[in-house]
Protein backbone atom coordinates (compact mmCIF):
# COMPACT_ATOMS: atom_id res chain seq x y z
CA UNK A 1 -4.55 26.46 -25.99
CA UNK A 2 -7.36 27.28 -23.38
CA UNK A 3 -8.79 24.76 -21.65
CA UNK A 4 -12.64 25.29 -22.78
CA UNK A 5 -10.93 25.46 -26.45
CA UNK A 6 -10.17 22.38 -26.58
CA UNK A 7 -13.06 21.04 -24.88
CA UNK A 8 -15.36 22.52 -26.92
CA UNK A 9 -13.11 21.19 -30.07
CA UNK A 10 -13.79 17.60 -28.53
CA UNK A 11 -17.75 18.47 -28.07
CA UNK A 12 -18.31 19.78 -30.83
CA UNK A 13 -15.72 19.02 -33.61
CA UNK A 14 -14.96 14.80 -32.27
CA UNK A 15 -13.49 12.37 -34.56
CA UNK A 16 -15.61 9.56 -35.63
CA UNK A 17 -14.48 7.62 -32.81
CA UNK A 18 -15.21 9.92 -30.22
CA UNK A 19 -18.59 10.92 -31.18
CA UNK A 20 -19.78 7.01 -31.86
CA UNK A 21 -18.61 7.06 -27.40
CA UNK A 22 -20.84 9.99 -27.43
CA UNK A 23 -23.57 8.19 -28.75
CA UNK A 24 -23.81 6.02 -24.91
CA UNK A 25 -27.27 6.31 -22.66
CA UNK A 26 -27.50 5.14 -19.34
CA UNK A 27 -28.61 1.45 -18.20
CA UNK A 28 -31.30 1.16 -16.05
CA UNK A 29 -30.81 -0.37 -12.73
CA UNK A 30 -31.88 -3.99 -13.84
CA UNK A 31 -28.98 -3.72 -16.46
CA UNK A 32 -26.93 -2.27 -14.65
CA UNK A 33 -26.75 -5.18 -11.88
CA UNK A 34 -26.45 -7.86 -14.56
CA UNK A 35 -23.94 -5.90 -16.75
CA UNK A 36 -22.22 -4.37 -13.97
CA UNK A 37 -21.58 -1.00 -16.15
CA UNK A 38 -23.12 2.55 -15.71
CA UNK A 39 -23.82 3.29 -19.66
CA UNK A 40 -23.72 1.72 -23.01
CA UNK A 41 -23.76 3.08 -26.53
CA UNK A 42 -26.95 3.09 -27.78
CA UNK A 43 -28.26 1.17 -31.16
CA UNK A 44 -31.05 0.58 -33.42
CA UNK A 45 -33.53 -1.98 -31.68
CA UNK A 46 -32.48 -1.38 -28.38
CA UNK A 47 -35.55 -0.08 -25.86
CA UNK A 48 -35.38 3.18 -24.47
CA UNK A 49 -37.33 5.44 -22.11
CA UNK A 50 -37.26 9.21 -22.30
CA UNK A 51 -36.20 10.69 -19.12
CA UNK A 52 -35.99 14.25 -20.09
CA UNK A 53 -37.55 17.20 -22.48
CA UNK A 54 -41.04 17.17 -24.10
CA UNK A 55 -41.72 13.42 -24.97
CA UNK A 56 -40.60 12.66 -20.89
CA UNK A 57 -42.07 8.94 -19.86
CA UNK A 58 -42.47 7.91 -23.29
CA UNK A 59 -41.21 4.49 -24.04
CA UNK A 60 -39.62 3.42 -27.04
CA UNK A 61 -37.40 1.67 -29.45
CA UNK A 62 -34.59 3.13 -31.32
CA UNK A 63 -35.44 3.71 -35.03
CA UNK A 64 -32.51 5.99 -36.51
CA UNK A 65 -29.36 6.69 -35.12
CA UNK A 66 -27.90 10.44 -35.99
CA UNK A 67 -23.68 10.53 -35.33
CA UNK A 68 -23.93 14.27 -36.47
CA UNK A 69 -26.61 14.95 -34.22
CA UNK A 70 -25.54 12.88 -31.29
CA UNK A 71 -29.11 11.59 -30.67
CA UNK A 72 -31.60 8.84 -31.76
CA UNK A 73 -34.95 8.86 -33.57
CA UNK A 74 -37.42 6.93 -31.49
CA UNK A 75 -40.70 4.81 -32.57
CA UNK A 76 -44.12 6.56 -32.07
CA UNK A 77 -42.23 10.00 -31.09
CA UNK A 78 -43.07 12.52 -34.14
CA UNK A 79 -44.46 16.02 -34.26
CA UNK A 80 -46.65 17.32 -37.20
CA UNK A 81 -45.67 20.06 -39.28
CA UNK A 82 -48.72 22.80 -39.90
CA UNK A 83 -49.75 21.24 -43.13
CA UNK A 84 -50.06 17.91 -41.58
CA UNK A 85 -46.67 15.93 -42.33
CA UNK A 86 -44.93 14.06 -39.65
CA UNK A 87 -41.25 14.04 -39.20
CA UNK A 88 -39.13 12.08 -36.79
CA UNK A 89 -38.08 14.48 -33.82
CA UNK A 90 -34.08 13.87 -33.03
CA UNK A 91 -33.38 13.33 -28.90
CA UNK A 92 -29.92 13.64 -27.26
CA UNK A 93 -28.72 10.08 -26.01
CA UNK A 94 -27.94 12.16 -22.31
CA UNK A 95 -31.63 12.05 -22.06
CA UNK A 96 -32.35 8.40 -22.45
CA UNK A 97 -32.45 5.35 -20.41
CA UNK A 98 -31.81 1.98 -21.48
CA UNK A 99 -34.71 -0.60 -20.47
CA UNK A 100 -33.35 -3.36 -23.11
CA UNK A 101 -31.30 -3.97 -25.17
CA UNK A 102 -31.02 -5.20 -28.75
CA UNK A 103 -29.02 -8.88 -28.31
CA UNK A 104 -28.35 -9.53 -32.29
CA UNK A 105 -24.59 -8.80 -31.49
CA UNK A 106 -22.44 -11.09 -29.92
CA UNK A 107 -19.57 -9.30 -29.90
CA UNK A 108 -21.66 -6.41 -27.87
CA UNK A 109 -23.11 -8.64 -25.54
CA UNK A 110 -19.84 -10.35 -24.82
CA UNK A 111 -17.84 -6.60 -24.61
CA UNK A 112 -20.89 -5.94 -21.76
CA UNK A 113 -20.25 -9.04 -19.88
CA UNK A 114 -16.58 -7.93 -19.90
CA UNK A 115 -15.53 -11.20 -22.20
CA UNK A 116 -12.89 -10.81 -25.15
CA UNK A 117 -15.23 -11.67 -28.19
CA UNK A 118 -12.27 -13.05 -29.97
CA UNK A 119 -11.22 -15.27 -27.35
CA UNK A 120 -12.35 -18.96 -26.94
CA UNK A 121 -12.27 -21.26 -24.51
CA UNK A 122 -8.75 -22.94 -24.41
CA UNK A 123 -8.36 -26.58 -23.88
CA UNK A 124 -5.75 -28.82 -22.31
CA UNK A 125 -4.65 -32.01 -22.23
CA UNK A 126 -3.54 -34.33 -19.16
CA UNK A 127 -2.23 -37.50 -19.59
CA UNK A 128 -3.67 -40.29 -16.90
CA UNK A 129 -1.68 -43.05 -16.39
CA UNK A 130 -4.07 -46.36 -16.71
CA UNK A 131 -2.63 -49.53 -14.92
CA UNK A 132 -3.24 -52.52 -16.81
CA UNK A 133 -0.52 -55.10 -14.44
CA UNK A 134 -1.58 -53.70 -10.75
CA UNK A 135 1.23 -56.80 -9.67
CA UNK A 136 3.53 -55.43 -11.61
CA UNK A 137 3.14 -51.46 -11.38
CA UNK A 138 4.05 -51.05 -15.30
CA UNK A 139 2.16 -48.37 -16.96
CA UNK A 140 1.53 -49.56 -20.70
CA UNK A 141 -1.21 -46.95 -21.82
CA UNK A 142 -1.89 -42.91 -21.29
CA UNK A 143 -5.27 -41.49 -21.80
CA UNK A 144 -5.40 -38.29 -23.10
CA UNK A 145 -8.40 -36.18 -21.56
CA UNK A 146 -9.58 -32.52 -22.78
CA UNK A 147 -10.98 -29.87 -20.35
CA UNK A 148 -12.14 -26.09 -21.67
CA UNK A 149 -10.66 -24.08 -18.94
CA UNK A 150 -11.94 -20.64 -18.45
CA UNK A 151 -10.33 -17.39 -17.19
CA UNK A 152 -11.70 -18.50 -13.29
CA UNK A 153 -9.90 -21.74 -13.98
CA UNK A 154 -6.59 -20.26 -14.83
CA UNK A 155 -6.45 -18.21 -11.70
CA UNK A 156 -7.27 -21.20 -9.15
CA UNK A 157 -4.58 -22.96 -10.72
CA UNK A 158 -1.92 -20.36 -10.84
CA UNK A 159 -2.65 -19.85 -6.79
């Protein structure tokens, strides 16, 4: 199979999967510092500014989402039919920049700051010896003592 075949197959004719990946914007340059990523895929709520086409410098939030479409109906951007109506007009996610985003998800926000959602903190227990007879040196009691250690944690302590 030809090379632009199949390229054009994945453009195109994606699986679900692949066209929800196709569905990413860029971050702007404040996000991108904090998040430390290029792009993220876009969803309702998040804040968006039009970089490209007709409606460039308009500044938005996401309203609809179109998989089919690949692109994103945003707030206040509409055109009027010739008898008056209104409809939603459809832009491609390539042409958007992400200003903020929508923070309901904590499973989004932790994927972003490159965090396994599913993952919490694990905690470990030390026993401290407690000296009760200092003349005598005999250890009667152990204290047990919990710590959350986190993936930074792990590494010092493997090194």
């Amino acid at each position: 199979m030809k090379p632009t075949k199949s390229r054009n197959e994945l453009i195109y004719n994606p699986t679900f999967h692949t066209r929800s990946k196709q569905l990413s914007s860029q971050l702007s340059e404040e996000l991108r510092k904090k998040y430390g990523k290029k792009s993220v895929r876009v969803i309702e709520g998040d804040s968006i500014k039009i970089v490209r086409g007709e409606f460039k410098g308009v500044d938005g939030k996401i309203s609809k989402i179109s998989t089919k479409k690949s692109s994103v109906a945003v707030e206040g951007v509409k055109k009027e039919k010739t008898k008056g109506d209104k409809f939603d007009v459809y832009i491609h996610t390539s042409n958007l920049l992400v200003t903020g985003l929508n923070t309901d998800d904590k499973w989004r926000i932790a994927k972003l700051e490159g965090k396994k959602p599913s993952e919490k903190p694990k905690t470990i227990t030390e026993k401290i010896p407690t000296k009760e007879n200092t003349s005598k040196n005999i250890i009667k009691e152990t204290k047990t003592k919990e710590t959350k250690v986190t993936k930074i944690q792990k590494k010092e302590v493997e090194k």
